[in-house]
Protein backbone atom coordinates (compact mmCIF):
# COMPACT_ATOMS: atom_id res chain seq x y z
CA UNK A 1 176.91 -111.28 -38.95
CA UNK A 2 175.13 -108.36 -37.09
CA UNK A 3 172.05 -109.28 -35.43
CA UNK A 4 168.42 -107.80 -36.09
CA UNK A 5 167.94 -105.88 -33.67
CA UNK A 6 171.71 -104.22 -34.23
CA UNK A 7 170.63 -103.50 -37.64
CA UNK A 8 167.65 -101.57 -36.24
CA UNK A 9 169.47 -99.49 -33.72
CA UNK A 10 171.84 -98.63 -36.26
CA UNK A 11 168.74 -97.37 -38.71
CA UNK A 12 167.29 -95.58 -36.13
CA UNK A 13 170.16 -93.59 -35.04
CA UNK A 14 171.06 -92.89 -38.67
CA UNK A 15 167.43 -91.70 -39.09
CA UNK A 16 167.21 -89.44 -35.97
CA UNK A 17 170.59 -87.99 -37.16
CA UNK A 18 168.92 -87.07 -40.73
CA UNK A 19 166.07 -85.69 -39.07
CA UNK A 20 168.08 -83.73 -36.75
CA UNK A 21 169.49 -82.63 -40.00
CA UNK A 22 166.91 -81.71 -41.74
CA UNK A 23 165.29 -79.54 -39.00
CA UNK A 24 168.75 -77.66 -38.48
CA UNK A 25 168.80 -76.79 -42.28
CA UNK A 26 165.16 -76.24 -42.38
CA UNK A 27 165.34 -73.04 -40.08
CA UNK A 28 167.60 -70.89 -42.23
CA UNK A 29 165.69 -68.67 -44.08
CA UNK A 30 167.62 -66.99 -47.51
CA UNK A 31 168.06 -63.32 -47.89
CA UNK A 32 165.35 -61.00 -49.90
CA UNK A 33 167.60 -59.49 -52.39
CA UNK A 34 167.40 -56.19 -50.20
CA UNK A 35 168.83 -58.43 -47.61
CA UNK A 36 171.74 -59.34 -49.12
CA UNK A 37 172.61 -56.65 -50.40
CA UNK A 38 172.77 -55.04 -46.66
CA UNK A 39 174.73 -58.27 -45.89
CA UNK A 40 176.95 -58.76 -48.90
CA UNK A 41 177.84 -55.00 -49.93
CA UNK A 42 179.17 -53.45 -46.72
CA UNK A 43 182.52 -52.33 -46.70
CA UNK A 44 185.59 -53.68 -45.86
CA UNK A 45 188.64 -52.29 -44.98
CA UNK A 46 192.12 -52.71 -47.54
CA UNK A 47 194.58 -55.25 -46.26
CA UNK A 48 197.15 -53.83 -43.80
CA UNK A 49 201.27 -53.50 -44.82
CA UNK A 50 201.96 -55.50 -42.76
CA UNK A 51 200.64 -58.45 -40.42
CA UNK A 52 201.21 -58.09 -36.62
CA UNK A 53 202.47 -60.11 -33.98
CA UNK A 54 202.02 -61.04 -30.18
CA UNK A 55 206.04 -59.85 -30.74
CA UNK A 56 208.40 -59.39 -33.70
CA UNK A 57 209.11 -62.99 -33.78
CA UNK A 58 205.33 -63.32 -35.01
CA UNK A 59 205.34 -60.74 -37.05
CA UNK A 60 204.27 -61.44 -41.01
CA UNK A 61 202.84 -65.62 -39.81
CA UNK A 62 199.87 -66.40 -41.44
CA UNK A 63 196.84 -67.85 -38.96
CA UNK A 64 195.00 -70.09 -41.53
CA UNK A 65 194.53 -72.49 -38.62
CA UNK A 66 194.14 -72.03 -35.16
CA UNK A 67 196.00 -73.21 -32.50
CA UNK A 68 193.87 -72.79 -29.77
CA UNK A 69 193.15 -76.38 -28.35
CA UNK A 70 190.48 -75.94 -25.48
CA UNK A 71 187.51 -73.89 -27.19
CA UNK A 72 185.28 -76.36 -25.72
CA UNK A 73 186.19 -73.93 -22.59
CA UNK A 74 183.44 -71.82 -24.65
CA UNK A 75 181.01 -74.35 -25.84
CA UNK A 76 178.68 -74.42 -22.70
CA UNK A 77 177.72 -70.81 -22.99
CA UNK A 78 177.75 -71.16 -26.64
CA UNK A 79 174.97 -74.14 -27.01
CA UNK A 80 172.42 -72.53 -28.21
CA UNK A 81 172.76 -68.89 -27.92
CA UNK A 82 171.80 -68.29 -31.65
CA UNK A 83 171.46 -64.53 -33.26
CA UNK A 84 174.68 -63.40 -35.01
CA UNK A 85 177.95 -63.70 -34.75
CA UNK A 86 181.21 -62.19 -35.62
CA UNK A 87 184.59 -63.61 -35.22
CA UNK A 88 188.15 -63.42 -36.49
CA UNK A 89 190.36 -66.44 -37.93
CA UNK A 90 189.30 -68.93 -39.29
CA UNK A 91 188.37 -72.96 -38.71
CA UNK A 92 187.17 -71.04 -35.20
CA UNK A 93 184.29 -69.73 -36.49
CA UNK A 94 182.42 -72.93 -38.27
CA UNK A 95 182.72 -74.29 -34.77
CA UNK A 96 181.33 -71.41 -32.82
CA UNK A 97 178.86 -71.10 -35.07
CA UNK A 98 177.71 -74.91 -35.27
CA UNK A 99 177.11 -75.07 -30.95
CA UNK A 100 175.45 -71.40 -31.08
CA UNK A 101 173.19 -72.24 -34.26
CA UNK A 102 173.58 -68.58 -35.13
CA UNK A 103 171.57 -67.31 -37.98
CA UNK A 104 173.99 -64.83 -39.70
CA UNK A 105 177.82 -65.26 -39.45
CA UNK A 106 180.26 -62.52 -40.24
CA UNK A 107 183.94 -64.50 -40.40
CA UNK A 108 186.76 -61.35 -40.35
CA UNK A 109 190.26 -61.22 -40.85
CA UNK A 110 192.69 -58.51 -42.02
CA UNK A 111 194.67 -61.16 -43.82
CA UNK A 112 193.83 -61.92 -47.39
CA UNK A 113 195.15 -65.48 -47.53
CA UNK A 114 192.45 -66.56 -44.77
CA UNK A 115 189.72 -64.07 -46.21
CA UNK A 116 190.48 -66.49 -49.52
CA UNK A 117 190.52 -69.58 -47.70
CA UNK A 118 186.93 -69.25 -46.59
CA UNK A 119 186.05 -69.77 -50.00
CA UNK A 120 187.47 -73.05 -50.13
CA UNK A 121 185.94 -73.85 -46.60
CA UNK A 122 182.53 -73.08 -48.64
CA UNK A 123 182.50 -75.33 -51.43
CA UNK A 124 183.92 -78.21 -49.09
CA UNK A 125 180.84 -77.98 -46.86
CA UNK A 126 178.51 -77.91 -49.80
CA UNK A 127 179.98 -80.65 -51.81
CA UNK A 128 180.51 -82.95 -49.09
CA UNK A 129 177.80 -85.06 -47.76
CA UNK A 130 178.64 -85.11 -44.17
CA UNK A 131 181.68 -83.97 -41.78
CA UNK A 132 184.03 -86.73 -42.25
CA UNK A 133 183.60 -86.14 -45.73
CA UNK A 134 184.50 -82.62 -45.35
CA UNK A 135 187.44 -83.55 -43.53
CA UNK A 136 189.08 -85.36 -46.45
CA UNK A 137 189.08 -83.10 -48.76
CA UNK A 138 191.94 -81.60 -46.49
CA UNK A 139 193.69 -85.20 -46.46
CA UNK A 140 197.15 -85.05 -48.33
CA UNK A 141 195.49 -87.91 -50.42
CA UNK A 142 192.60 -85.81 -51.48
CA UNK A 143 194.35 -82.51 -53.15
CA UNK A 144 194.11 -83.41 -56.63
CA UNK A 145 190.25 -84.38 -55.79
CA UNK A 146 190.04 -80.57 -54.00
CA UNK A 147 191.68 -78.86 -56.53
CA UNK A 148 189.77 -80.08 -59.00
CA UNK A 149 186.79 -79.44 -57.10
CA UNK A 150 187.78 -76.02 -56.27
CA UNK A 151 188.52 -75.69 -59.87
CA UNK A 152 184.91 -76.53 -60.83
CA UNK A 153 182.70 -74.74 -58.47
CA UNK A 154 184.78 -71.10 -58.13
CA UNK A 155 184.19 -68.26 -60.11
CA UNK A 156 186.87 -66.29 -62.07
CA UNK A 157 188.22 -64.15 -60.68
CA UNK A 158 189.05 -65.57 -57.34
CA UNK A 159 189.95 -69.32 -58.48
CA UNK A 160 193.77 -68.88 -58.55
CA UNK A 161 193.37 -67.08 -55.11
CA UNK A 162 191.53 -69.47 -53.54
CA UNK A 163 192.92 -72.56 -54.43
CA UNK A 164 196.59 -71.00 -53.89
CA UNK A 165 194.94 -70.40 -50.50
CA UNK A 166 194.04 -74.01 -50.19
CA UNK A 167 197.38 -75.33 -51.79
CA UNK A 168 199.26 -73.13 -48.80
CA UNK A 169 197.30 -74.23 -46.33
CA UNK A 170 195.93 -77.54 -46.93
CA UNK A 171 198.43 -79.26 -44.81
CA UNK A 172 198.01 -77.01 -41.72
CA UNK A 173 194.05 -77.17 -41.81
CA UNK A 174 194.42 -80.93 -41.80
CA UNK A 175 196.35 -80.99 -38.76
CA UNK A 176 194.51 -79.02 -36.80
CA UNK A 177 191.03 -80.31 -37.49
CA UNK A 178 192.15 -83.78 -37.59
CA UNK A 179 193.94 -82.93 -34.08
CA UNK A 180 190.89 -80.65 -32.70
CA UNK A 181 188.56 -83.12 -33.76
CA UNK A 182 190.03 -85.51 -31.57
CA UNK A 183 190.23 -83.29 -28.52
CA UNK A 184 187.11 -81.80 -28.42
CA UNK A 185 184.90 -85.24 -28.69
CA UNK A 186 186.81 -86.45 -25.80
CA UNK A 187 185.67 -83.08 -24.13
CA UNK A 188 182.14 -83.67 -24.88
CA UNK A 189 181.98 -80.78 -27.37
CA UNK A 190 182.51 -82.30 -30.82
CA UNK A 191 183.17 -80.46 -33.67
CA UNK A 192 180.85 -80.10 -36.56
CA UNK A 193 182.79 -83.15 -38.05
CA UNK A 194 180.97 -85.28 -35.20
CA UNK A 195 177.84 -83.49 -34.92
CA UNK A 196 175.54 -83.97 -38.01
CA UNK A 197 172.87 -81.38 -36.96
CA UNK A 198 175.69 -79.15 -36.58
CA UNK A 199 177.41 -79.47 -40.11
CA UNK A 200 173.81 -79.10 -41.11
CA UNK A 201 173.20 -76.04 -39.92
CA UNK A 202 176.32 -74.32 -41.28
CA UNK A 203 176.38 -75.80 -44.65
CA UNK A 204 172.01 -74.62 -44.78
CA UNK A 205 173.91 -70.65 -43.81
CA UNK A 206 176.35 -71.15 -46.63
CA UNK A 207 173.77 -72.33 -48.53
CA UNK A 208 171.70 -69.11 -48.27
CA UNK A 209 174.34 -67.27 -48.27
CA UNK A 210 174.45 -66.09 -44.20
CA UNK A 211 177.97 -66.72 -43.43
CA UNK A 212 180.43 -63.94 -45.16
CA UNK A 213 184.24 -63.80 -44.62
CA UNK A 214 185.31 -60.37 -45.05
CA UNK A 215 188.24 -58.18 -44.87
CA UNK A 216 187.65 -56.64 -41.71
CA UNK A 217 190.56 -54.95 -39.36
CA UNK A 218 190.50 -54.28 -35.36
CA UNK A 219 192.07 -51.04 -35.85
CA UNK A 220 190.51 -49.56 -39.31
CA UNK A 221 187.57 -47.65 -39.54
CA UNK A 222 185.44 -49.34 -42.30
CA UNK A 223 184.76 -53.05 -41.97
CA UNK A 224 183.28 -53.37 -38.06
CA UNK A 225 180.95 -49.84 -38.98
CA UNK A 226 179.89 -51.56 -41.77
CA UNK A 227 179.06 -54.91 -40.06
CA UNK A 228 177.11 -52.73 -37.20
CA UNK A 229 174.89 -50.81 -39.92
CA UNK A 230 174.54 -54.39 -41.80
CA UNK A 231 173.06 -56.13 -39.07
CA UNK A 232 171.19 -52.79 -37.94
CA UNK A 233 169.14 -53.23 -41.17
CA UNK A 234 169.08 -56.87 -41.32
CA UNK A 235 167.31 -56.61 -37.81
CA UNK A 236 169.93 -59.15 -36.07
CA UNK A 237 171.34 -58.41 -33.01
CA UNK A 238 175.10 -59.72 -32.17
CA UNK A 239 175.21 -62.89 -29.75
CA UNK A 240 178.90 -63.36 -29.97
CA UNK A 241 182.63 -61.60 -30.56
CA UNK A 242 185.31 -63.77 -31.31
CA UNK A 243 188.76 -61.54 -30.86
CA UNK A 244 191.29 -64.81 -30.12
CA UNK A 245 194.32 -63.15 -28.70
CA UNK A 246 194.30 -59.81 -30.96
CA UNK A 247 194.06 -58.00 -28.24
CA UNK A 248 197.23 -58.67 -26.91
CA UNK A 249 199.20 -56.83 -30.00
CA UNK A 250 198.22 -53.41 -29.19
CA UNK A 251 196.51 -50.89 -26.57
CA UNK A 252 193.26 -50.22 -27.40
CA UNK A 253 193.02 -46.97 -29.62
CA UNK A 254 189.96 -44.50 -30.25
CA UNK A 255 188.76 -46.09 -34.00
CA UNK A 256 189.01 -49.92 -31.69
CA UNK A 257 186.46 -48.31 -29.28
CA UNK A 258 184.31 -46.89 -32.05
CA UNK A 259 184.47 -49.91 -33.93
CA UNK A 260 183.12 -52.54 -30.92
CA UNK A 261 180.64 -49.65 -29.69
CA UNK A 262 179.34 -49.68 -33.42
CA UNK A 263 178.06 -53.05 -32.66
CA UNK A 264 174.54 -53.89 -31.87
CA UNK A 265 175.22 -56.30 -29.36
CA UNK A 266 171.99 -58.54 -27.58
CA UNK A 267 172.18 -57.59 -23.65
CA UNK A 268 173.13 -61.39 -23.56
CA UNK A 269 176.19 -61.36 -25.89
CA UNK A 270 179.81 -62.32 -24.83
CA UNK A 271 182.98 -61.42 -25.96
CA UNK A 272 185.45 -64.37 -25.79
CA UNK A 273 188.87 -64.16 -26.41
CA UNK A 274 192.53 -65.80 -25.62
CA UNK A 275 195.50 -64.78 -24.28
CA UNK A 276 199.33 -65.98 -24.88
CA UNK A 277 199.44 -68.36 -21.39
CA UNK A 278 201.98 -70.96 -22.89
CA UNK A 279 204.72 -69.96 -19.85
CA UNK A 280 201.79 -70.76 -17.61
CA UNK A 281 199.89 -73.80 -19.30
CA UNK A 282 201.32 -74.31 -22.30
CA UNK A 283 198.43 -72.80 -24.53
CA UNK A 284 196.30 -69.88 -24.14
CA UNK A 285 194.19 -69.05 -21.18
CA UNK A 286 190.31 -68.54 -22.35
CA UNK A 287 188.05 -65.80 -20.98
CA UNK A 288 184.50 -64.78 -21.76
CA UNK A 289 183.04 -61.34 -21.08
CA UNK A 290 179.40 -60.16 -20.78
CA UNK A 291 179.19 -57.33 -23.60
CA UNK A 292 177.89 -54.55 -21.43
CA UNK A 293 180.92 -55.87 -19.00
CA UNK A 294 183.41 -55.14 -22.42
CA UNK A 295 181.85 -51.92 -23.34
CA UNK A 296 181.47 -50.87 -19.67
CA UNK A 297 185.33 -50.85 -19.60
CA UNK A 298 186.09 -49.52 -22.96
CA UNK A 299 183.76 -46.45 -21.53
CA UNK A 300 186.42 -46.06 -19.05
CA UNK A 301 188.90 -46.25 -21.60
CA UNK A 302 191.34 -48.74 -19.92
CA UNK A 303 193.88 -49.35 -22.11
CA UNK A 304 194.54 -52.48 -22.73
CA UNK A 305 193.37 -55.99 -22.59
CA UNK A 306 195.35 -56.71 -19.44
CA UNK A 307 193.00 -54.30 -17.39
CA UNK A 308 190.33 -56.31 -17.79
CA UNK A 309 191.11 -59.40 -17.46
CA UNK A 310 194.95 -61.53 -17.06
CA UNK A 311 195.80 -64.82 -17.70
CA UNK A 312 195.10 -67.04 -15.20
CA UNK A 313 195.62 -64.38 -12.06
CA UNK A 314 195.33 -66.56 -9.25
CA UNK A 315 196.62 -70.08 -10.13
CA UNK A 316 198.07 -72.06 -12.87
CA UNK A 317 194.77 -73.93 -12.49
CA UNK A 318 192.60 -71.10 -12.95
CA UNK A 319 194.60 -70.44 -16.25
CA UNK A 320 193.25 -73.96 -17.29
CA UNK A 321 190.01 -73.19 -17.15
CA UNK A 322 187.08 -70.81 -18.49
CA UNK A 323 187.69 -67.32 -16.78
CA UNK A 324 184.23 -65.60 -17.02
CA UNK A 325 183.58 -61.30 -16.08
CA UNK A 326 180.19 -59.72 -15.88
CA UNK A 327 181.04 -56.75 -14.02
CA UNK A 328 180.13 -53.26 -15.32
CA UNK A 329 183.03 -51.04 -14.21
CA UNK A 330 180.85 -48.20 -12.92
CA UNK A 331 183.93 -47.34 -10.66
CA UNK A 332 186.67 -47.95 -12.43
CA UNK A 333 188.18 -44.79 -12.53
CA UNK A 334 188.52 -44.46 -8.85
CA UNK A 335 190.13 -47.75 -9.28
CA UNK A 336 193.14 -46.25 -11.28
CA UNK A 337 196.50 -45.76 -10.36
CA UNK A 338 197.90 -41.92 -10.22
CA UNK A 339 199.19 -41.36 -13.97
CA UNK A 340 197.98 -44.79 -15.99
CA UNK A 341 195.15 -43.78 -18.62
């Protein structure tokens, strides 16, 4: 039998953990119905013809997981940070959004299937009473359960999308939560499975209806305007881009520029992203970027990822770590090589 004074410690903790709850949800604020209109009607951009790839081999794959393994590379300059946030993929962005505490999430892809997903990430944090529970309803036990759920709480028309969405991916989210959860707590990051205050906070956004998943492309002119002049009227200033490894598939064209100068960055944001260092490290390699550092060097119209930043350019070590830029280019031109852009 547990002692007393076990059974006290164990109260205590479970009520500082609700009250830690509590406060988190307590600080998101709903949308006037100006509000969210600004938020909810902005446009979005059509789904492309095809999906790219890193290389042909990747062309057409579907990222309704991640596969990024060391994000808690970006959770010490996350903690925090709050404002807004915008991000692409998906399981990513309930995590980045849980350390920063942001108040307004915009969660982009370009692919339908995780665009539709979201939706099933939504009712899962509002019908479940805490992360672990949210973490079964991905079990391979639980899909009749989630279906039916799914079934209940979603609208017509986007039921048979979303829960063919969920069906599709179930077993892939499972994985990689079950497998991130894992990693990250021993990395002193947990997810918002671990973190109570954490799930809190994100389920009190979806409650109010602050996080939106949107069809939103790099490379089209319509959903990134559209999030700038959003969050221009909403009065929220942009604390964090989330670009994974996009980067990588393409140089940088004019509408790309346009599109991340559209944004109303704080003078504190950062840019993180990944790039492919599996030859290296066997993952990615995981850089953050001081915003005026990014648009500094889109100014000088490098073209590509690559001249900003490489993976891991001194050391496999340093690819196994956080690789961090601040630098305004101011003379990067002079810096060119005869003939590159």
């Amino acid at each position: 039998m547990r002692s007393l004074k076990s059974l006290t410690w164990t109260a205590v903790a479970a009520l500082v953990a609700a009250l830690a709850s509590a406060s988190a949800a307590a600080e998101v604020l709903p949308w006037t119905d100006a509000q969210r209109a600004a938020f909810q009607n902005s446009p979005e951009d059509a789904p492309p013809k095809e999906l790219f790839g890193i290389n042909d081999a990747f062309k057409g794959r579907h990222y309704v997981a991640g596969d990024e393994f060391r994000l808690d590379f970006f959770a010490p300059r996350l903690k925090n940070l709050g404002g807004a946030y915008v991000g692409v993929g998906s399981d990513q962005g309930y995590l980045f959004v849980g350390w920063m505490r942001a108040d307004t999430a915009w969660l982009i892809d370009y692919d339908p299937l995780v665009v539709a997903l979201h939706a099933a990430y939504r009712v899962f944090f509002l019908e479940s009473a805490d992360g672990p529970a949210f973490l079964q309803r991905w079990s391979p036990k639980s899909t009749a359960d989630s279906v039916a759920l799914l079934n209940e709480k979603l609208p017509d028309p986007s039921r048979k999308a979303v829960i063919a969405a969920y069906r599709q991916s179930r077993g892939a989210v499972w994985v990689r939560l079950t497998r991130l959860r894992a990693m990250l707590k021993k990395a002193g990051h947990p997810t918002f499975i671990d973190d109570a205050a954490a799930y809190a906070h994100i389920a009190a956004l979806l409650r109010a209806e602050r996080i939106r998943p949107m069809s939103a492309n790099l490379l089209e002119s319509k959903g990134l305007i559209g999030i700038g002049d959003a969050a221009r009227a909403l009065g929220v200033s942009l604390k964090a881009l989330y670009l994974s490894n996009a980067e990588e598939y393409w140089p940088y064209s004019a509408q790309f520029r346009k599109n991340i100068q559209a944004l109303p960055f704080d003078d504190a944001a950062l840019v993180l992203r990944t790039l492919s260092g599996f030859k290296k490290n066997g993952d990615y390699c995981y850089h953050a970027q001081t915003a005026p550092s990014y648009l500094g060097y889109l100014r000088r119209k490098v073209w590509k990822v690559f001249a900003i930043m490489r993976c891991g350019d001194k050391s496999v070590e340093a690819s196994r770590q956080l690789l961090y830029t601040d630098r305004v280019p101011a003379d990067l031109a002079a810096e060119r090589k005869p003939g590159k852009p």
